[in-house]
PDB file of N, CA and C in Angstrom:
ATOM      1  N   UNK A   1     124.511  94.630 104.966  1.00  0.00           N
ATOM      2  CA  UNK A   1     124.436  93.462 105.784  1.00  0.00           C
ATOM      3  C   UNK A   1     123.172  92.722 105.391  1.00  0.00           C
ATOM      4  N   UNK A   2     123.316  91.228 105.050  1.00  0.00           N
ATOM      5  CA  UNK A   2     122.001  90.598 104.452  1.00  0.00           C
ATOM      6  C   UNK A   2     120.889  90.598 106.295  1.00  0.00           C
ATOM      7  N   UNK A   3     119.893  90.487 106.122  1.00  0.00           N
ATOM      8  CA  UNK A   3     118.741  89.952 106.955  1.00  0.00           C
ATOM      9  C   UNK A   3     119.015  88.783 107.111  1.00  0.00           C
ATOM     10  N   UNK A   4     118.853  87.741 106.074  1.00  0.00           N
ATOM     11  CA  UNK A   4     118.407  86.465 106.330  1.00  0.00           C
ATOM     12  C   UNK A   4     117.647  86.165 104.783  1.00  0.00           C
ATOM     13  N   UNK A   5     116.965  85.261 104.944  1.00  0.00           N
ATOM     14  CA  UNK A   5     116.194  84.483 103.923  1.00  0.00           C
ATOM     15  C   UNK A   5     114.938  84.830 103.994  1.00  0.00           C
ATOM     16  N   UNK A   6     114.222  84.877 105.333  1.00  0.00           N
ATOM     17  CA  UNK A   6     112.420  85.138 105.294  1.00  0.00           C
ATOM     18  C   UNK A   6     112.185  86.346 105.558  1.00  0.00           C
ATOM     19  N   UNK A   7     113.060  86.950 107.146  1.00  0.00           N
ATOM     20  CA  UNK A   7     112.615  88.001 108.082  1.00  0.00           C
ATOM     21  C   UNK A   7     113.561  88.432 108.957  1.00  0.00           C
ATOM     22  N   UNK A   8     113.025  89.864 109.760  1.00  0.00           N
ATOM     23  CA  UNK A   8     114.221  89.985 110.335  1.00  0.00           C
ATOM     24  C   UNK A   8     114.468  88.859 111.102  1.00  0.00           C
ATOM     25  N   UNK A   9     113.870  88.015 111.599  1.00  0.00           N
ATOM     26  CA  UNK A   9     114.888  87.307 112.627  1.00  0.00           C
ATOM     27  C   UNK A   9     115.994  86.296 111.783  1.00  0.00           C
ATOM     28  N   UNK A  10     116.204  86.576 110.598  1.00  0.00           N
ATOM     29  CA  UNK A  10     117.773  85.642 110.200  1.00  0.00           C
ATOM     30  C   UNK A  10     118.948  86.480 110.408  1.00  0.00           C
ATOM     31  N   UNK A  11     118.315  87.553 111.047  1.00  0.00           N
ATOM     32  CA  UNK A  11     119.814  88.644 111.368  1.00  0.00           C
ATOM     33  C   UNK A  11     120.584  87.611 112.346  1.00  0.00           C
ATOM     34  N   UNK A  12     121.985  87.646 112.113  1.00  0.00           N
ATOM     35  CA  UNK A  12     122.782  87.086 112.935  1.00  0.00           C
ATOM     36  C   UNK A  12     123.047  87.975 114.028  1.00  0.00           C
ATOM     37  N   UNK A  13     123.493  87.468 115.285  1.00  0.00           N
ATOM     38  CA  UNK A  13     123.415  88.042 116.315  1.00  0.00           C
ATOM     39  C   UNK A  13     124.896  89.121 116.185  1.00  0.00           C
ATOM     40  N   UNK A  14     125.610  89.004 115.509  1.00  0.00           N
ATOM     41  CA  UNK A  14     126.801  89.573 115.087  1.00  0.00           C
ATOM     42  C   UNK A  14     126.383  90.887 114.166  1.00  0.00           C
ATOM     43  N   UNK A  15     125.037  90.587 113.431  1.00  0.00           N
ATOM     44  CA  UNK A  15     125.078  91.270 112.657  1.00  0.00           C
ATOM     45  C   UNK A  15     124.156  92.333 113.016  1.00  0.00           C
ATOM     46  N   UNK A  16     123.254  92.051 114.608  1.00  0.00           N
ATOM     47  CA  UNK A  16     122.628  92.717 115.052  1.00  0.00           C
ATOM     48  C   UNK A  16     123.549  93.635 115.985  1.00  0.00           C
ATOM     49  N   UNK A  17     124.239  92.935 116.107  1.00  0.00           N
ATOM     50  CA  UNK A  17     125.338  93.730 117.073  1.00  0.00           C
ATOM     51  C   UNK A  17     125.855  95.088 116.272  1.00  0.00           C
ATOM     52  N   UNK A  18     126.232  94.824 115.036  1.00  0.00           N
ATOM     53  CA  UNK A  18     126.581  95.648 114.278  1.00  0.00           C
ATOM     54  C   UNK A  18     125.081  96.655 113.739  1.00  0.00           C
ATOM     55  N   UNK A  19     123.752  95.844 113.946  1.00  0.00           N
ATOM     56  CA  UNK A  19     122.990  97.223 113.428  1.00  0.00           C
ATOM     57  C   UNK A  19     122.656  98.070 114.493  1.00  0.00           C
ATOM     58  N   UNK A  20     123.044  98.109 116.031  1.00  0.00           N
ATOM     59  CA  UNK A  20     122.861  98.623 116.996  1.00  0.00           C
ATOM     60  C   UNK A  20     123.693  99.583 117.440  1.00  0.00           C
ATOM     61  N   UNK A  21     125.296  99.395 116.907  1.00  0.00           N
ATOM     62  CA  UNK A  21     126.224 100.618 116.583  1.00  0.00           C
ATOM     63  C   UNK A  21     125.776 101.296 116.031  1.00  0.00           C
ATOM     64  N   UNK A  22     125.644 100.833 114.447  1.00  0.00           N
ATOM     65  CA  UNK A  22     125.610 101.916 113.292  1.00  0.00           C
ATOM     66  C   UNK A  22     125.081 103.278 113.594  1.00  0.00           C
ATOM     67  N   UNK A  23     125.093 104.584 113.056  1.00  0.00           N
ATOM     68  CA  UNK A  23     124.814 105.258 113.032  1.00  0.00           C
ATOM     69  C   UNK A  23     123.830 105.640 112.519  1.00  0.00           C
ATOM     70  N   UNK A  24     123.186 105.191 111.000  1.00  0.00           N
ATOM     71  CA  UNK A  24     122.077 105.304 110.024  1.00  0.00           C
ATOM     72  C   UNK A  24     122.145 103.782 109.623  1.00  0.00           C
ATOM     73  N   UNK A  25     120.834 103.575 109.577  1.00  0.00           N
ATOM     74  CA  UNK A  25     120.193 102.175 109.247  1.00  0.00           C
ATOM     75  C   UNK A  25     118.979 102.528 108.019  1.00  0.00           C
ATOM     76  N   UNK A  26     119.484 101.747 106.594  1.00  0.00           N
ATOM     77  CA  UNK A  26     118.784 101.886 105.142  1.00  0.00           C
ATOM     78  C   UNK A  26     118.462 100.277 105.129  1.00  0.00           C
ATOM     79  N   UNK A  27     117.125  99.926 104.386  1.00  0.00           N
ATOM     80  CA  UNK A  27     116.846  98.896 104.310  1.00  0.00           C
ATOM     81  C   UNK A  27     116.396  98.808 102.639  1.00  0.00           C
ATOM     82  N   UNK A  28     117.425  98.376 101.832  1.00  0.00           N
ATOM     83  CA  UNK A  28     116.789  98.384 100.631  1.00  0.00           C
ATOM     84  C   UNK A  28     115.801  97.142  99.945  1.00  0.00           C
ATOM     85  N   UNK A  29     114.785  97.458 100.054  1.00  0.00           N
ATOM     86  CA  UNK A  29     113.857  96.547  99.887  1.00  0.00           C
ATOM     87  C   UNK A  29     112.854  96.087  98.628  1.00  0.00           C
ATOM     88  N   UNK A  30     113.410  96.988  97.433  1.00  0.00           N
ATOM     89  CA  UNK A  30     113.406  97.320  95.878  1.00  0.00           C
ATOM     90  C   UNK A  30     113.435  95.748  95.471  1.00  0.00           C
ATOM     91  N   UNK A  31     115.122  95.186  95.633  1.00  0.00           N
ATOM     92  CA  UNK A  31     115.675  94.064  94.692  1.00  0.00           C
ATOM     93  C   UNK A  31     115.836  92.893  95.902  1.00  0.00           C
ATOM     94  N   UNK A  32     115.541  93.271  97.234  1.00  0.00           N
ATOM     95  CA  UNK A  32     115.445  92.092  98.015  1.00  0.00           C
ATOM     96  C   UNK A  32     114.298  91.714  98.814  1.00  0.00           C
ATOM     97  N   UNK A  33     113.487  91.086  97.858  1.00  0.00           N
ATOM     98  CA  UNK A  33     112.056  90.916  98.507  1.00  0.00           C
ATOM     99  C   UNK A  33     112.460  89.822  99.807  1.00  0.00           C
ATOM    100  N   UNK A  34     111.425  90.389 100.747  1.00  0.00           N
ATOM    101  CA  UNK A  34     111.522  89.428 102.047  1.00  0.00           C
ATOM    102  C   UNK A  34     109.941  89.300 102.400  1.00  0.00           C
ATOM    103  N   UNK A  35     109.209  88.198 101.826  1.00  0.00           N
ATOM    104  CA  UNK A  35     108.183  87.937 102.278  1.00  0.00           C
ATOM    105  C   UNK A  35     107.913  88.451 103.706  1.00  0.00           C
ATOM    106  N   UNK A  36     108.132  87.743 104.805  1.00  0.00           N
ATOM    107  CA  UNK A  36     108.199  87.933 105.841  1.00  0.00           C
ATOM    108  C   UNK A  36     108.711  89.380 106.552  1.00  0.00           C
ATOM    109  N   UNK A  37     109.590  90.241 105.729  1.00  0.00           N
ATOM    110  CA  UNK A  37     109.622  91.116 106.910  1.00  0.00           C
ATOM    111  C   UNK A  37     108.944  92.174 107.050  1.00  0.00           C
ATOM    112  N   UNK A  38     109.516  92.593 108.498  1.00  0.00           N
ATOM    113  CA  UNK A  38     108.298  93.608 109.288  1.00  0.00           C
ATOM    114  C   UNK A  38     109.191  94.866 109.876  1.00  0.00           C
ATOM    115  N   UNK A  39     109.643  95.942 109.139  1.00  0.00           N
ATOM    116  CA  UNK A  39     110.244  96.740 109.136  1.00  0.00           C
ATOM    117  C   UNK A  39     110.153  97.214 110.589  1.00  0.00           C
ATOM    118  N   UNK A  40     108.981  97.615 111.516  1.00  0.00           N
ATOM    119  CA  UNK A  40     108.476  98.227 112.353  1.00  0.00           C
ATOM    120  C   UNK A  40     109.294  96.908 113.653  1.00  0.00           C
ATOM    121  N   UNK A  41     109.559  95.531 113.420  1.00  0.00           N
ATOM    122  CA  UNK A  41     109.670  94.862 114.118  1.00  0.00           C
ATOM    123  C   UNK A  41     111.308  94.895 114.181  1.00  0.00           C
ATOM    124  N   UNK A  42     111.674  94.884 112.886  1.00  0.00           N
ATOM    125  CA  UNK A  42     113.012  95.473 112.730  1.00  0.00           C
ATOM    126  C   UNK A  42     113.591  96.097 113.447  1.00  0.00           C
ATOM    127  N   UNK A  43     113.075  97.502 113.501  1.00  0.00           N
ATOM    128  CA  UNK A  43     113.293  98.707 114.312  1.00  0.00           C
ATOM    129  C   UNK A  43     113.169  98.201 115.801  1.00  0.00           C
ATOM    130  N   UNK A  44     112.620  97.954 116.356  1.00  0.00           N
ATOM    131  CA  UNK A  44     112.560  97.103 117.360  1.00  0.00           C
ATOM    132  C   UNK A  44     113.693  96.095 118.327  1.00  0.00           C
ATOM    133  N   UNK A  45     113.920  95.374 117.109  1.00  0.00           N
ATOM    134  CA  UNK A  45     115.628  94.827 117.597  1.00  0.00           C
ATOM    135  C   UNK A  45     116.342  95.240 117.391  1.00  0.00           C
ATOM    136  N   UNK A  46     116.641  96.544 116.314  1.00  0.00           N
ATOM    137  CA  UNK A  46     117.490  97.434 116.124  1.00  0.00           C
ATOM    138  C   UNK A  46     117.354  98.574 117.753  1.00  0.00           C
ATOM    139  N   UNK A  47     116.587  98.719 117.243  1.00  0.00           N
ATOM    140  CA  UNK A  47     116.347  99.892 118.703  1.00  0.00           C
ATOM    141  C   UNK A  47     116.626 101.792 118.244  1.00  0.00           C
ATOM    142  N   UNK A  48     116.436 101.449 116.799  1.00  0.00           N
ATOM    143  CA  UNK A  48     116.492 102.582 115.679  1.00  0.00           C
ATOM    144  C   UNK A  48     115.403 102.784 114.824  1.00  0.00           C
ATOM    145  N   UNK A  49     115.074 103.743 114.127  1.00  0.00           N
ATOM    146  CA  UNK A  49     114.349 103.783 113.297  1.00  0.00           C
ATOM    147  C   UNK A  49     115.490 103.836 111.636  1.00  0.00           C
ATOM    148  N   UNK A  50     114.540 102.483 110.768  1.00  0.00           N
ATOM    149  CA  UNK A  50     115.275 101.881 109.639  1.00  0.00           C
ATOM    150  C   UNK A  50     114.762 102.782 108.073  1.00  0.00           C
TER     151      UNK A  50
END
C-alpha cells in the first residue's frame, strides 16, 4: 500500500483502514525514500508497531 508522496499523512483514509486490520505491518523504505516520514508517528495512526 503506497503512503503518499511526503509522509505518513498521504495515507488514504481507506488505506488506513486497511493498515489497522492487517495483521503485520513492513515498511520498505530502501527504494521509497519519504523525506518526511516518521515511522514512530506512523505507528501511531496505525496503532501497531511497523
Amino acid at each position: 500500500m503506497g503512503l503518499g508522496l511526503y509522509d505518513e499523512e498521504g495515507l488514504s483514509l481507506k488505506g488506513l483502514e486497511e493498515v489497522r486490520r492487517a495483521d503485520l505491518l513492513f515498511a520498505e523504505l530502501y527504494t521509497s525514500f519519504m523525506p518526511g516520514l516518521s515511522v514512530s508517528r506512523l505507528e501511531v495512526l496505525a496503532g501497531k508497531r511497523v
